[in-house]
PDB file of N, CA and C in Angstrom:
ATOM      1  N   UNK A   1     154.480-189.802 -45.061  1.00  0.00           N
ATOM      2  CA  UNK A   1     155.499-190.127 -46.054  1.00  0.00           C
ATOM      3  C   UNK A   1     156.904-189.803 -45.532  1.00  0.00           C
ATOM      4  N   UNK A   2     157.043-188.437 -45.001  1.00  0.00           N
ATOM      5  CA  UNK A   2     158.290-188.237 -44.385  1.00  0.00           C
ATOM      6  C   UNK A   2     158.968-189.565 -43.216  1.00  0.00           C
ATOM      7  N   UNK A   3     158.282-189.381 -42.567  1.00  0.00           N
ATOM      8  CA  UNK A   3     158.494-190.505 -41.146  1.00  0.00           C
ATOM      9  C   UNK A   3     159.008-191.912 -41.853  1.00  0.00           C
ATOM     10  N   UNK A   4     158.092-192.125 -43.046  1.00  0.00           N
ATOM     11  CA  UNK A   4     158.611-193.689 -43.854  1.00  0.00           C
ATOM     12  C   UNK A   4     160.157-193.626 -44.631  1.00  0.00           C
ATOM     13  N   UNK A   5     159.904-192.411 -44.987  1.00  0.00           N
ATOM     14  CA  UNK A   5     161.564-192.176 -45.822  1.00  0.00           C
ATOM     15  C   UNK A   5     162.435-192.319 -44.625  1.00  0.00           C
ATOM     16  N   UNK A   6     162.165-191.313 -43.064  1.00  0.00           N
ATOM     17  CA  UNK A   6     162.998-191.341 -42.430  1.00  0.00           C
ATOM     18  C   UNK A   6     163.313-193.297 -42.010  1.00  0.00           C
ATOM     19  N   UNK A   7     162.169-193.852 -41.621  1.00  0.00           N
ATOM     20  CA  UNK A   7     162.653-195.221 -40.863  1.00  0.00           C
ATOM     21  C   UNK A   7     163.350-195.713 -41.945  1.00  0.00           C
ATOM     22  N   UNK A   8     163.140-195.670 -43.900  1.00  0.00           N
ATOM     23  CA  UNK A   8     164.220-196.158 -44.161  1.00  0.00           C
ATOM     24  C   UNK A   8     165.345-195.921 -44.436  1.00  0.00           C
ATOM     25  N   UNK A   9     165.537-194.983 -44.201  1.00  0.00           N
ATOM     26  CA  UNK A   9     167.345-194.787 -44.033  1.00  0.00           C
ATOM     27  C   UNK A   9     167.530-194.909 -42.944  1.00  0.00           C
ATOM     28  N   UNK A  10     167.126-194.658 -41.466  1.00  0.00           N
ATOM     29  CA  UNK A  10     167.610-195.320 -40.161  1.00  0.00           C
ATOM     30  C   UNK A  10     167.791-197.213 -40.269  1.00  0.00           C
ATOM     31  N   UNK A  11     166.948-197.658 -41.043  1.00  0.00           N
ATOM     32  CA  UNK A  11     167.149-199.172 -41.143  1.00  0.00           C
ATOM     33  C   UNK A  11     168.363-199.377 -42.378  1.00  0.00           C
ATOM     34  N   UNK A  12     168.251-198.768 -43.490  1.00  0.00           N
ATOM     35  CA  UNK A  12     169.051-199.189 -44.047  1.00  0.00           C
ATOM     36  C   UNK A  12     170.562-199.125 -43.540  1.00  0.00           C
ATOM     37  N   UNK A  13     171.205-197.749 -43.338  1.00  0.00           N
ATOM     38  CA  UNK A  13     172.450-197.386 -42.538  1.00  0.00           C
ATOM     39  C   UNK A  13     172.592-197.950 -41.546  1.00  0.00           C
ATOM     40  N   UNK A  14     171.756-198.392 -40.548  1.00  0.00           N
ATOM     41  CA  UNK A  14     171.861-198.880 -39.421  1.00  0.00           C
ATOM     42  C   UNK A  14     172.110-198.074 -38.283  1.00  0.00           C
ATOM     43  N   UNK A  15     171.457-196.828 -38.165  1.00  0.00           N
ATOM     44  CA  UNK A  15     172.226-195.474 -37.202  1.00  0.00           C
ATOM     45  C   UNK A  15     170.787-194.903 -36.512  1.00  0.00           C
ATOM     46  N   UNK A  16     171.280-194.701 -35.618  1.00  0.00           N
ATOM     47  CA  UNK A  16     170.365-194.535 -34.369  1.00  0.00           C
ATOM     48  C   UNK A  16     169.473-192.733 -35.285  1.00  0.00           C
ATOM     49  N   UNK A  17     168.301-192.755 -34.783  1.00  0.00           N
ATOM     50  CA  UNK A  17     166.985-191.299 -35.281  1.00  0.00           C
ATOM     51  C   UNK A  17     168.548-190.447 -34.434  1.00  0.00           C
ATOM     52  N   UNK A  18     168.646-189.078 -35.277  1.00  0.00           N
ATOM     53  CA  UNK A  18     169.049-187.686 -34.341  1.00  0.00           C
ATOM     54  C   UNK A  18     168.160-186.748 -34.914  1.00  0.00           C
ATOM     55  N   UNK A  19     167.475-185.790 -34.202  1.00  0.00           N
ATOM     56  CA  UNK A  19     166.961-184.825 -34.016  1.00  0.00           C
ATOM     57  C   UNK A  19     167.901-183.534 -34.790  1.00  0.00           C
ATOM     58  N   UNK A  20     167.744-183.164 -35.677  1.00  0.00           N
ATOM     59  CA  UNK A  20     168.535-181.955 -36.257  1.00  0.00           C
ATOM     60  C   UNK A  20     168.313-180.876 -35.428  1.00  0.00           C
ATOM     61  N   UNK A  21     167.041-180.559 -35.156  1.00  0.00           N
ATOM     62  CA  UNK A  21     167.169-179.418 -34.471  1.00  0.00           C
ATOM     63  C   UNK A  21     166.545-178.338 -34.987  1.00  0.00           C
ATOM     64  N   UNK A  22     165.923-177.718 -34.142  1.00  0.00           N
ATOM     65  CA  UNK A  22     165.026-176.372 -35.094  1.00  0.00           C
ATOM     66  C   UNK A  22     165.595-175.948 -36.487  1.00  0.00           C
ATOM     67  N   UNK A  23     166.506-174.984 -36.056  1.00  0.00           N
ATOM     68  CA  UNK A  23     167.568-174.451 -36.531  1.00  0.00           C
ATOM     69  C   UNK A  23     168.551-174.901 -37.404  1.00  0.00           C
ATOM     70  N   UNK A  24     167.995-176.296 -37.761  1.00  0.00           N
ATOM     71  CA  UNK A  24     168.971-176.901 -38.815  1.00  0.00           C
ATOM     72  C   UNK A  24     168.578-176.523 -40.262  1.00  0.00           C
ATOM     73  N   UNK A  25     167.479-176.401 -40.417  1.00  0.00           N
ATOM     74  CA  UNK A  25     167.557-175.749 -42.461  1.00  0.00           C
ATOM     75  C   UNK A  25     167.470-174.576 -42.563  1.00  0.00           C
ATOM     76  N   UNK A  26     167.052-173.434 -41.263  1.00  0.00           N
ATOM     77  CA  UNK A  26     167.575-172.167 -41.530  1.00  0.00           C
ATOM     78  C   UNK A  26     168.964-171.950 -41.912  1.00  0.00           C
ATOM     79  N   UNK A  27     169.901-172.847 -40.635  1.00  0.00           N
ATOM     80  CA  UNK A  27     170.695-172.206 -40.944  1.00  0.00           C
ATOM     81  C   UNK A  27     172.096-172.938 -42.611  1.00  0.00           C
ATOM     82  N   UNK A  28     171.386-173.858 -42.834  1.00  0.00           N
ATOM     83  CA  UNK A  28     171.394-174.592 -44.169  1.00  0.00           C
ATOM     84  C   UNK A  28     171.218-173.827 -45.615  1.00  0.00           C
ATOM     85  N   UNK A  29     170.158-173.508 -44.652  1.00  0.00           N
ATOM     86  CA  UNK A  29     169.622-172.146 -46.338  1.00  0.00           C
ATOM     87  C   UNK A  29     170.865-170.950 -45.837  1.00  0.00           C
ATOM     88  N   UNK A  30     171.011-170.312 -45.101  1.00  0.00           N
ATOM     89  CA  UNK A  30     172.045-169.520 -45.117  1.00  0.00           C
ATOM     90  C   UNK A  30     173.463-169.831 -45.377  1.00  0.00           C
ATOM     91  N   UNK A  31     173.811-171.061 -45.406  1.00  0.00           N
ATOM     92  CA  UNK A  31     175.076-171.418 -46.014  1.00  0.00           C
ATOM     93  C   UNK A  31     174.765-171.181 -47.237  1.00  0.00           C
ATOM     94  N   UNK A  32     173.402-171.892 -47.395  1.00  0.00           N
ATOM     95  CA  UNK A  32     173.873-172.048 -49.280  1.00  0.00           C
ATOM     96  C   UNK A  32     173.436-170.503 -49.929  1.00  0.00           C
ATOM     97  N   UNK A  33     172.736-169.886 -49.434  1.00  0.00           N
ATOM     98  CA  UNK A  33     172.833-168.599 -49.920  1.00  0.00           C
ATOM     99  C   UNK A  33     173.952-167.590 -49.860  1.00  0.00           C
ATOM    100  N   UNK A  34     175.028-167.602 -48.767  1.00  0.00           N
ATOM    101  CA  UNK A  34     176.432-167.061 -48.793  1.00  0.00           C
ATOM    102  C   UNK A  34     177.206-167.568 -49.890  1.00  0.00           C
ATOM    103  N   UNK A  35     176.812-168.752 -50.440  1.00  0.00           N
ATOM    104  CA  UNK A  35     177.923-169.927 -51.042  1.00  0.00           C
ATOM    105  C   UNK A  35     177.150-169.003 -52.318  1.00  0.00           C
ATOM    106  N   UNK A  36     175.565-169.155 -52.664  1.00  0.00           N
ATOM    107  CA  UNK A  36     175.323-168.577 -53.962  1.00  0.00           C
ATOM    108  C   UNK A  36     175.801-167.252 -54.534  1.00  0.00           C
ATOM    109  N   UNK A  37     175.705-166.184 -53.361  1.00  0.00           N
ATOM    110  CA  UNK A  37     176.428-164.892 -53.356  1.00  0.00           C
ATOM    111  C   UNK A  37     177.857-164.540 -54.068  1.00  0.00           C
ATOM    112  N   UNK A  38     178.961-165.454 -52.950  1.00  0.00           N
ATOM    113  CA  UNK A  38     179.962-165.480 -53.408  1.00  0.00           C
ATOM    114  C   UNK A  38     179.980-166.099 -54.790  1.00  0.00           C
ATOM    115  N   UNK A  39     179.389-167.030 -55.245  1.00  0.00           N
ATOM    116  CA  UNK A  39     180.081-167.594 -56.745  1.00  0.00           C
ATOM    117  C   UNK A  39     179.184-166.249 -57.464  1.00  0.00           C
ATOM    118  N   UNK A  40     177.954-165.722 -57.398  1.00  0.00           N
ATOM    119  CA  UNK A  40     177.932-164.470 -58.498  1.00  0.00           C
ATOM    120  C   UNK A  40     178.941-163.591 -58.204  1.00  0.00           C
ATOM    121  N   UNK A  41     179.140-163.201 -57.257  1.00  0.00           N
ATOM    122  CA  UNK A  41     180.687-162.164 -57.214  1.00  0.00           C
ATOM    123  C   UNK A  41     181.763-162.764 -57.845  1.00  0.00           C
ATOM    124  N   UNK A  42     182.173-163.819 -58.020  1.00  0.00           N
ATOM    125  CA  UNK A  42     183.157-164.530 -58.659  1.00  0.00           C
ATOM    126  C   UNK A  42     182.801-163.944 -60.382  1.00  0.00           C
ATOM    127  N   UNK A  43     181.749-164.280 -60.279  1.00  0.00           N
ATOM    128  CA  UNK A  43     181.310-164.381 -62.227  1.00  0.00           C
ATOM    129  C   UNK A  43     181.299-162.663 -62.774  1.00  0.00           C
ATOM    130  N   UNK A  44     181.059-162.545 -61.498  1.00  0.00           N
ATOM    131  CA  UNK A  44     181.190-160.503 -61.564  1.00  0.00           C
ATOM    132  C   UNK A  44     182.110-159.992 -62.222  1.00  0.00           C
ATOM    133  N   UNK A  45     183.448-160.358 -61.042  1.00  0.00           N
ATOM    134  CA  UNK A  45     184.780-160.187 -60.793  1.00  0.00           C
ATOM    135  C   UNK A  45     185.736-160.770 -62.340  1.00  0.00           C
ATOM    136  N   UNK A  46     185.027-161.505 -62.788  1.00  0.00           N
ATOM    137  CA  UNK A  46     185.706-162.372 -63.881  1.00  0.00           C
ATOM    138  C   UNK A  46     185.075-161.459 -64.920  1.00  0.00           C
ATOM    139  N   UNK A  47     184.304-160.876 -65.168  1.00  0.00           N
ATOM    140  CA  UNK A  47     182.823-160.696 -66.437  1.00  0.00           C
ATOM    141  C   UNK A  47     184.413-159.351 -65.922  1.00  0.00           C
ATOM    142  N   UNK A  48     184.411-158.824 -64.703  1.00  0.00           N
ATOM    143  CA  UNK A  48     184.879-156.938 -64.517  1.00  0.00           C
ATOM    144  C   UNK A  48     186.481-157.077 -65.415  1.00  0.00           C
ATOM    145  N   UNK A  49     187.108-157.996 -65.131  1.00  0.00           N
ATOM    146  CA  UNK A  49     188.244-158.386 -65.093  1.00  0.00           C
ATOM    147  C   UNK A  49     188.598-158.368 -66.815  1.00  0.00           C
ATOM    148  N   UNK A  50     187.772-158.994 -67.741  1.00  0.00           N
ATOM    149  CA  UNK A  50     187.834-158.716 -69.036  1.00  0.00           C
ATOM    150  C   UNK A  50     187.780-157.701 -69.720  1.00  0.00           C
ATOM    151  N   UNK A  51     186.634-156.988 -69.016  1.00  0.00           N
ATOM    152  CA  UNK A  51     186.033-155.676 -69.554  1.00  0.00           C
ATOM    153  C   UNK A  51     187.333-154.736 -69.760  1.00  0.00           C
ATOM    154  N   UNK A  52     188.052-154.739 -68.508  1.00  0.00           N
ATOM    155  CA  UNK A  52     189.289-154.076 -68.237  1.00  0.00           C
ATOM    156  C   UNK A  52     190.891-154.142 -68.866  1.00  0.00           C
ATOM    157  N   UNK A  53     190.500-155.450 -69.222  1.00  0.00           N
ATOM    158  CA  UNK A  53     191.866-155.700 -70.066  1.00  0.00           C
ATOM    159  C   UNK A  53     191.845-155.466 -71.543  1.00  0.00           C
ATOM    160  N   UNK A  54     190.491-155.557 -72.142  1.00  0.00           N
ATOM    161  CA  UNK A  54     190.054-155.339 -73.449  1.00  0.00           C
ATOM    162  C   UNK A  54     190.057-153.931 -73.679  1.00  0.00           C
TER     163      UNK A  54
END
């Protein structure tokens, strides 16, 4: 099933197979887990920020 999804988006786009690479959804998941981190520190920082002015 994978391989069929892949040939159709290589046919549809018209763009040559690239190889991502081992290391391509590790390090994918670690973006998006820095990215998830920071926005709870955001909601933290905002939740701390009220507490303090009230």
């Amino acid at each position: 099933m994978i391989y069929l999804c892949a040939a159709y988006f290589i046919i549809k786009n018209k763009e040559a197979y690239k190889e991502l690479g081992a290391d391509f959804l590790e390090s994918k998941r670690k973006k998006n887990q820095i990215q998830s981190y920071l926005d709870k520190l955001k909601k933290l920082l905002i939740r701390f920020d009220k507490v303090l002015y009230y």
